[in-house]
N, C-alpha and C. Protein backbone atom coordinates (compact mmCIF):
# COMPACT_ATOMS: atom_id res chain seq x y z
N UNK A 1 57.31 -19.53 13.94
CA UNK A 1 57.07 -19.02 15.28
C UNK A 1 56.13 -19.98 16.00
N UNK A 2 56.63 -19.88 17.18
CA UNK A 2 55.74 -21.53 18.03
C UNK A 2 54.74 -20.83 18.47
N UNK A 3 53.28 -20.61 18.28
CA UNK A 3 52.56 -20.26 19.43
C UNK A 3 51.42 -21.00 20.05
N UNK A 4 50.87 -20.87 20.76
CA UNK A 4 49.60 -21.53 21.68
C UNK A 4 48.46 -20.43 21.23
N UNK A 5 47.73 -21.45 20.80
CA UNK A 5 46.10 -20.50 20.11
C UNK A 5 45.01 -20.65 21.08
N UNK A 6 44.88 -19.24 21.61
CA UNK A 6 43.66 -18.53 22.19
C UNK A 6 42.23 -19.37 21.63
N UNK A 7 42.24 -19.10 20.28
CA UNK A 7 40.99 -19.05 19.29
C UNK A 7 41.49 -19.48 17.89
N UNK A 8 41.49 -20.51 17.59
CA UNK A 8 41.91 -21.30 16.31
C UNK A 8 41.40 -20.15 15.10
N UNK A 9 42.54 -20.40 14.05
CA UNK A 9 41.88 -19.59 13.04
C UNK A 9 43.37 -19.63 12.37
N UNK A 10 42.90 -19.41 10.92
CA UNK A 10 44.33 -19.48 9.91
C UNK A 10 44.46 -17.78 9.60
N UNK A 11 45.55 -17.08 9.94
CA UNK A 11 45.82 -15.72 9.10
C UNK A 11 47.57 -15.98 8.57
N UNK A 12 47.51 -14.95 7.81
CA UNK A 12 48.96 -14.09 7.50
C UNK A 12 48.52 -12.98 7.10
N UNK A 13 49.60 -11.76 7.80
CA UNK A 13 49.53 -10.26 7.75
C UNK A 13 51.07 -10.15 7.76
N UNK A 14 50.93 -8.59 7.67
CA UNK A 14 52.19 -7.79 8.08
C UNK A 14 52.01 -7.74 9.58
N UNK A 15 52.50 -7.42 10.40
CA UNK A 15 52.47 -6.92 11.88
C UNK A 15 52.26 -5.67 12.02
N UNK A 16 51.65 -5.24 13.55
CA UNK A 16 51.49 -4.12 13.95
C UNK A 16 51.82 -4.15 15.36
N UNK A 17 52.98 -3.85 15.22
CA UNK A 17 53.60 -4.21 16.40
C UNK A 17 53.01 -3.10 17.68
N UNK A 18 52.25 -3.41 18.78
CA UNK A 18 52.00 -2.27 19.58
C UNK A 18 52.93 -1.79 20.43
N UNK A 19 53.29 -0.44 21.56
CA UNK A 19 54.30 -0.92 22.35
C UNK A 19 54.17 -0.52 23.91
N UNK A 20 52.35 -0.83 23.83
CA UNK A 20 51.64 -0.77 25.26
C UNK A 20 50.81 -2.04 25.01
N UNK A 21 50.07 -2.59 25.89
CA UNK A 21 48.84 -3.10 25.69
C UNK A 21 47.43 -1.97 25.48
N UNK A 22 46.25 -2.72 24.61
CA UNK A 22 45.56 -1.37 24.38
C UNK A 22 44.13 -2.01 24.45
N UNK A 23 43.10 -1.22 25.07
CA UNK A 23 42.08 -1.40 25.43
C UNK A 23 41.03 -1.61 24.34
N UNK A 24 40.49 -2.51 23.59
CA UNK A 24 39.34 -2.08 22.44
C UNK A 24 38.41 -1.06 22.98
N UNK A 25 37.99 -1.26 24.62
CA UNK A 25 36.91 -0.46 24.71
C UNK A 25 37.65 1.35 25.36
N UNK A 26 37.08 1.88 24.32
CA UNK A 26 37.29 3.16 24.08
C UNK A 26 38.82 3.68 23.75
N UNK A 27 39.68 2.59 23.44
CA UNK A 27 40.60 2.69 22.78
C UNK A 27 40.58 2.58 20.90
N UNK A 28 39.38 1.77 20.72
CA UNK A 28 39.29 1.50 19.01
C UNK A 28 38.07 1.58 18.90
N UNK A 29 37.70 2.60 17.29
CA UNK A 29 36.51 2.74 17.09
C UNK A 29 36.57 2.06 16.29
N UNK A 30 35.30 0.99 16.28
CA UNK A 30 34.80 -0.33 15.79
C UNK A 30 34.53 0.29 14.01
N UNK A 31 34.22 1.44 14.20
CA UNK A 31 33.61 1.71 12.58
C UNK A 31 34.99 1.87 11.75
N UNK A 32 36.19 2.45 12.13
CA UNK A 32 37.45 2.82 11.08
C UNK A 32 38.44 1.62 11.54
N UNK A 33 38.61 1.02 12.66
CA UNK A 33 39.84 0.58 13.08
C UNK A 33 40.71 1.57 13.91
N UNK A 34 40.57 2.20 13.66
CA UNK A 34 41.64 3.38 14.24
C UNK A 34 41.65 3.29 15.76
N UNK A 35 42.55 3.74 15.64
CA UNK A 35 43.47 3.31 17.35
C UNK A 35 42.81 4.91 17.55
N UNK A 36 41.86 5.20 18.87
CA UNK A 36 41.71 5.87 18.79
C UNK A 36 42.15 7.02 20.60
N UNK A 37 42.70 5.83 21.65
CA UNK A 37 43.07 6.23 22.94
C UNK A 37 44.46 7.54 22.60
N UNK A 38 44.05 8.53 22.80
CA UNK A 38 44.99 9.70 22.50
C UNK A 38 46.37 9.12 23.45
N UNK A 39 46.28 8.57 24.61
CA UNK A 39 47.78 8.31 25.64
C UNK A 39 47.96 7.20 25.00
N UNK A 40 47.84 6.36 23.89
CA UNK A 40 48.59 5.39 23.47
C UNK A 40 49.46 5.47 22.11
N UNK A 41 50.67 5.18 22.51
CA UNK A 41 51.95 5.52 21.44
C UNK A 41 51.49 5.13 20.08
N UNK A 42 50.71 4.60 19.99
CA UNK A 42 50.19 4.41 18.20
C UNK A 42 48.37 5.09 18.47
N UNK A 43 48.50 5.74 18.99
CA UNK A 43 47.14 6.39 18.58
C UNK A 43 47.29 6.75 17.87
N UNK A 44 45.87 6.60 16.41
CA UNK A 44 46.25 7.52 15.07
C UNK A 44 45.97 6.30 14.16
N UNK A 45 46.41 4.98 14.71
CA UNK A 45 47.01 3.83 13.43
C UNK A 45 45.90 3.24 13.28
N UNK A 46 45.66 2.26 12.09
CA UNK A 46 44.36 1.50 11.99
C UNK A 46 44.79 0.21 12.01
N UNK A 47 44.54 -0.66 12.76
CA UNK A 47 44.48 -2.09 13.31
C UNK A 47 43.76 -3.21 12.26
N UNK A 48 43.04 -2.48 11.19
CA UNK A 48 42.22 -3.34 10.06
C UNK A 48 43.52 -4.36 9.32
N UNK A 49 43.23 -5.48 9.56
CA UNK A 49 43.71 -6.17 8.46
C UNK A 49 45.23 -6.81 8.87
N UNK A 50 46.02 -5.98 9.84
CA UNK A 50 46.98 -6.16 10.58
C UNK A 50 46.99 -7.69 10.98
N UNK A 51 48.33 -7.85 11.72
CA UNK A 51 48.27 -9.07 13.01
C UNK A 51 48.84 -8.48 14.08
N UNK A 52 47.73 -7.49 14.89
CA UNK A 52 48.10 -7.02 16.19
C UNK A 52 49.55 -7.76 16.53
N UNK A 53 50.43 -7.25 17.56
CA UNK A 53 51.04 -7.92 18.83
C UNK A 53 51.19 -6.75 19.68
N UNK A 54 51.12 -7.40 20.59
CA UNK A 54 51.08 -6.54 22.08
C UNK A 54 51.62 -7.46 22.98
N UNK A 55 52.16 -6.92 23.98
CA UNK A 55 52.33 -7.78 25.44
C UNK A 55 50.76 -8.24 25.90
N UNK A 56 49.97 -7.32 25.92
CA UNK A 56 49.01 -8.37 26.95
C UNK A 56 47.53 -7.16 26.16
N UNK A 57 46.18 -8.01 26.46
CA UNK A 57 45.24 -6.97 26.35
C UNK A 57 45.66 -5.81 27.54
N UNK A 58 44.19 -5.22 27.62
CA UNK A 58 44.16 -4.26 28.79
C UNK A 58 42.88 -3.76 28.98
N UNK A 59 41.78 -4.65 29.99
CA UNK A 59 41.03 -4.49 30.30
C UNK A 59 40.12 -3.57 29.15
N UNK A 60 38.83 -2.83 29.65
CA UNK A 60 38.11 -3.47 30.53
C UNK A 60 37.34 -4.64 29.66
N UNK A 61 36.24 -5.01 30.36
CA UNK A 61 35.61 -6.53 29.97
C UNK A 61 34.87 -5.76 28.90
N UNK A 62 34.99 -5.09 28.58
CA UNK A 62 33.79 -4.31 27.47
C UNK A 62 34.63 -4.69 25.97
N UNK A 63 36.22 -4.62 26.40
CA UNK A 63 36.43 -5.04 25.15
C UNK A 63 35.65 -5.76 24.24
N UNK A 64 35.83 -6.88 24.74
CA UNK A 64 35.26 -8.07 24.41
C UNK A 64 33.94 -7.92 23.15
N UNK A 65 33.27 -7.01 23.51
CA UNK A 65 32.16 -7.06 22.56
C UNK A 65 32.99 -5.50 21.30
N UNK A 66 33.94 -4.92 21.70
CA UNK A 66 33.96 -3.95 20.79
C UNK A 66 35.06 -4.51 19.92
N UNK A 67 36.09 -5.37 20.06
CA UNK A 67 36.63 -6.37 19.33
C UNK A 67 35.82 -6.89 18.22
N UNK A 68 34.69 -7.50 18.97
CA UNK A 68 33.59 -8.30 18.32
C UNK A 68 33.33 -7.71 16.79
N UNK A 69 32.53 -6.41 17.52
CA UNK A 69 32.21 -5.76 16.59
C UNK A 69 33.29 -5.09 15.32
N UNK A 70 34.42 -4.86 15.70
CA UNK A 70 35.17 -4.58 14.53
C UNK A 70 35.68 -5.72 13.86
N UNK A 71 35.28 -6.83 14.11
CA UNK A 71 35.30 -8.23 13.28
C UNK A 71 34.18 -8.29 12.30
N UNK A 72 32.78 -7.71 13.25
CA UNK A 72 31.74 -7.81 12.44
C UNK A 72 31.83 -6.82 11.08
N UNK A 73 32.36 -5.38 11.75
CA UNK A 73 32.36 -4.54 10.99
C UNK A 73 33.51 -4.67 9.63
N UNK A 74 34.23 -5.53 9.80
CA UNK A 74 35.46 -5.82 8.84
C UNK A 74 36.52 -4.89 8.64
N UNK A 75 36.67 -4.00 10.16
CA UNK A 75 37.53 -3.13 10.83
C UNK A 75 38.61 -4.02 11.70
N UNK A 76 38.15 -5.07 12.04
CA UNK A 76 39.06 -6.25 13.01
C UNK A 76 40.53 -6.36 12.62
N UNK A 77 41.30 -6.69 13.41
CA UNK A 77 42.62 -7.41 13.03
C UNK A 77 42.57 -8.60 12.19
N UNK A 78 43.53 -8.91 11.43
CA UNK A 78 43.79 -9.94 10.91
C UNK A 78 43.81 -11.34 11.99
N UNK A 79 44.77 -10.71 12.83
CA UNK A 79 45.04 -11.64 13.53
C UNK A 79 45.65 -11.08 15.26
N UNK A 80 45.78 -11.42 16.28
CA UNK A 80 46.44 -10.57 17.49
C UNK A 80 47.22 -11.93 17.92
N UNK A 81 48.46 -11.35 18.09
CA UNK A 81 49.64 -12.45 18.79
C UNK A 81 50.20 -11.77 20.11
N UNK A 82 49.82 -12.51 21.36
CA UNK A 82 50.24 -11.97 22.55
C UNK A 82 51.23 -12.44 23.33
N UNK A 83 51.84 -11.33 24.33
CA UNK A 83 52.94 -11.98 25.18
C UNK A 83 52.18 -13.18 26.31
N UNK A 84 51.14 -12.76 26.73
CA UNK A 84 50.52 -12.92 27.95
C UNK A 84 48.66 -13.65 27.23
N UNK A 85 48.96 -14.38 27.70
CA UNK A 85 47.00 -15.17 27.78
C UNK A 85 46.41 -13.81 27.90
N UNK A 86 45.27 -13.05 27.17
CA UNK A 86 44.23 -12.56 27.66
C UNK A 86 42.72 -12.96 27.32
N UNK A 87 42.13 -13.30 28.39
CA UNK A 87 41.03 -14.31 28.10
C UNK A 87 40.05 -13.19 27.52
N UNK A 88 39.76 -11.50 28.08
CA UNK A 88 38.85 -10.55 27.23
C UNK A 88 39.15 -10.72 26.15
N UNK A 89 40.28 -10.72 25.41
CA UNK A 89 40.27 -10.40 23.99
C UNK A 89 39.76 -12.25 23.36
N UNK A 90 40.42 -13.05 24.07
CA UNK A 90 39.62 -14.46 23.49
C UNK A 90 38.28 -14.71 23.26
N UNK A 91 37.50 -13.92 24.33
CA UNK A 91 36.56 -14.21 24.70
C UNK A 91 35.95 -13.33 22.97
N UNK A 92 36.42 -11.58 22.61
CA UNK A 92 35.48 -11.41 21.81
C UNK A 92 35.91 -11.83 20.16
N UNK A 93 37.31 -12.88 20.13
CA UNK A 93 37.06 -13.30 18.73
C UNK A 93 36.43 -14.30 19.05
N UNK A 94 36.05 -14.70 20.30
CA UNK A 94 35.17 -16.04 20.05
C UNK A 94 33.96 -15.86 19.89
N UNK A 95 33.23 -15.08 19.94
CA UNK A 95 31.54 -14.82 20.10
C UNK A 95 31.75 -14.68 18.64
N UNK A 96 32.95 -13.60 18.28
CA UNK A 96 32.70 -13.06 16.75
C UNK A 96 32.60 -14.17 15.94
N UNK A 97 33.61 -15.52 16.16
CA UNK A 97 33.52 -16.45 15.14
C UNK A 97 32.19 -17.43 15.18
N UNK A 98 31.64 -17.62 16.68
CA UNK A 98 30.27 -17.92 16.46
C UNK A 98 29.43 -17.08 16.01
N UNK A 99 29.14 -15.71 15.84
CA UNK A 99 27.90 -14.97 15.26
C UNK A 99 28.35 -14.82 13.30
N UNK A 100 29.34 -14.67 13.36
CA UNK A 100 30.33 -14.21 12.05
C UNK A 100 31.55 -15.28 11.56
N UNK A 101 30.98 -16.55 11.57
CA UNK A 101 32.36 -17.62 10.78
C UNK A 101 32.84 -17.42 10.23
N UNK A 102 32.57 -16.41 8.91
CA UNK A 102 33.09 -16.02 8.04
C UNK A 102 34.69 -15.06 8.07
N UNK A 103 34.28 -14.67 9.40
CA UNK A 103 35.21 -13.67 9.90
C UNK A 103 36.15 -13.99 10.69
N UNK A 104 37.06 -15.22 10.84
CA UNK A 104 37.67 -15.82 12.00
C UNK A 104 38.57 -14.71 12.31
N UNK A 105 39.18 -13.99 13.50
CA UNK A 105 40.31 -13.58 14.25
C UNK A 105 40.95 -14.72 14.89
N UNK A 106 41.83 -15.34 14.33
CA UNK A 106 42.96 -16.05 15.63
C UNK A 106 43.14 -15.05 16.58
N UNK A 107 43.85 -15.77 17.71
CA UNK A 107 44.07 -14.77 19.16
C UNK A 107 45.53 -16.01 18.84
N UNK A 108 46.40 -15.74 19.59
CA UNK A 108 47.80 -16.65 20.21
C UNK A 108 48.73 -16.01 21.07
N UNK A 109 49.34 -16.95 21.90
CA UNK A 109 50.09 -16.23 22.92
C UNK A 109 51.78 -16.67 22.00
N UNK A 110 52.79 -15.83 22.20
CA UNK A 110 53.73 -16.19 21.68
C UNK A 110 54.84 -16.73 22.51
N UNK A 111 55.33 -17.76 22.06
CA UNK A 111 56.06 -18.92 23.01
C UNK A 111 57.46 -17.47 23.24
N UNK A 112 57.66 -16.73 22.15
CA UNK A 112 58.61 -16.36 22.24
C UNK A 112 58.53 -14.95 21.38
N UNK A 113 57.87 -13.85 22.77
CA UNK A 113 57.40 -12.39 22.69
C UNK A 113 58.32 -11.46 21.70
N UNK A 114 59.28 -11.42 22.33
CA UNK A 114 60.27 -10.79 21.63
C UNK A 114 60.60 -11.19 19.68
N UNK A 115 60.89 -12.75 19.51
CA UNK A 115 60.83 -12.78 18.85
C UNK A 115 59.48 -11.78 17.57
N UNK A 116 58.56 -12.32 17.91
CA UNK A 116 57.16 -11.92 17.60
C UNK A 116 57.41 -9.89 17.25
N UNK A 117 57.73 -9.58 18.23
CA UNK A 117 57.70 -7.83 17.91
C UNK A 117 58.55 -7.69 16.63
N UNK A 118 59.48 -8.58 16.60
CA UNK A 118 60.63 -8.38 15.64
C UNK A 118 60.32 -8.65 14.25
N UNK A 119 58.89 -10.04 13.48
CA UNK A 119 58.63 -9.77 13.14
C UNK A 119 57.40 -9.15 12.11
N UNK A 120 58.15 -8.99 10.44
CA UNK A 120 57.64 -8.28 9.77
C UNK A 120 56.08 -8.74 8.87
N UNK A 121 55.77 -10.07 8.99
CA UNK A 121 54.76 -10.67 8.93
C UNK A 121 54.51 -12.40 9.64
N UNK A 122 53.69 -12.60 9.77
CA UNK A 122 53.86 -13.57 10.57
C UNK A 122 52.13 -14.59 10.06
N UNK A 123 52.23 -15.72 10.23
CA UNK A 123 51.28 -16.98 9.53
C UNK A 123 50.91 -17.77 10.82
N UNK A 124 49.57 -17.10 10.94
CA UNK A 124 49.39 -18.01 12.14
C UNK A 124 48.41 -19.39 11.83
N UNK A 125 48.80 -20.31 11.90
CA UNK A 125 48.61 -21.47 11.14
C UNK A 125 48.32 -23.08 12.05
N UNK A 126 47.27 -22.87 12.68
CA UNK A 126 47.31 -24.13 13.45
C UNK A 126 47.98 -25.54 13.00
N UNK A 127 48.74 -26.16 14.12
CA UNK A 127 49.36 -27.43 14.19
C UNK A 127 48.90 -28.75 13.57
N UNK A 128 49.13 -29.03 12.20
CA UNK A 128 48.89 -30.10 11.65
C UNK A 128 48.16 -31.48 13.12
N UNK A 129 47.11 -32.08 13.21
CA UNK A 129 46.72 -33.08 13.93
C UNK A 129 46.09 -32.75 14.91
């Protein structure tokens, strides 16, 4: 799968395919993972360990630090592969990988969305050079 990286970082997961975009802030509690926005079609699911995909984040800028924190907390995604650039969600695996190296989240946009929902694990693996 071709993608363009948000935030460099090596994963492989299974997928978790979303089928809204979803807010970290007050959509995911940083302590379980759990998807926790009741109006979103996977409310209920836990995002730990996964490789998110979604079409796009979804506001607000608060994400950014509650992402963070479920990186810190080792509640984070494996990895998030997007239809659409979202610079909030870049923005909080990037603080996370400066406070927490240990903990990289890749972010990537997918050259080819559809493909990506379809599938069942996916290696996100920066470009040799």
């Amino acid at each position: 799968m071709d993608v363009t990286f948000l935030v460099a970082g090596t994963a492989s997961a299974v997928t978790l395919v979303l089928d809204e975009p979803l807010s970290f802030w007050g959509g995911v509690d940083p302590a379980s993972g759990m998807i926790i926005d009741q109006a979103h079609p996977q409310a209920g699911l836990t995002i730990t360990g996964y490789i998110m995909v979604m079409p796009t984040g979804r506001g607000s800028s608060s994400s950014s630090s509650v992402l963070a924190e479920c990186i810190r907390a080792g509640t984070g995604p494996a990895g998030i592969v997007l239809g659409e650039a979202d610079p909030i969600l870049a923005l909080g695996a990037l603080v996370a990988a400066e406070l927490y190296p240990d903990r990289i989240c890749p972010v990537a946009v997918a050259d080819d969305y559809e493909a990506a929902t379809m599938a069942s694990t996916i290696d996100l693996v920066p470009p040799a050079g």
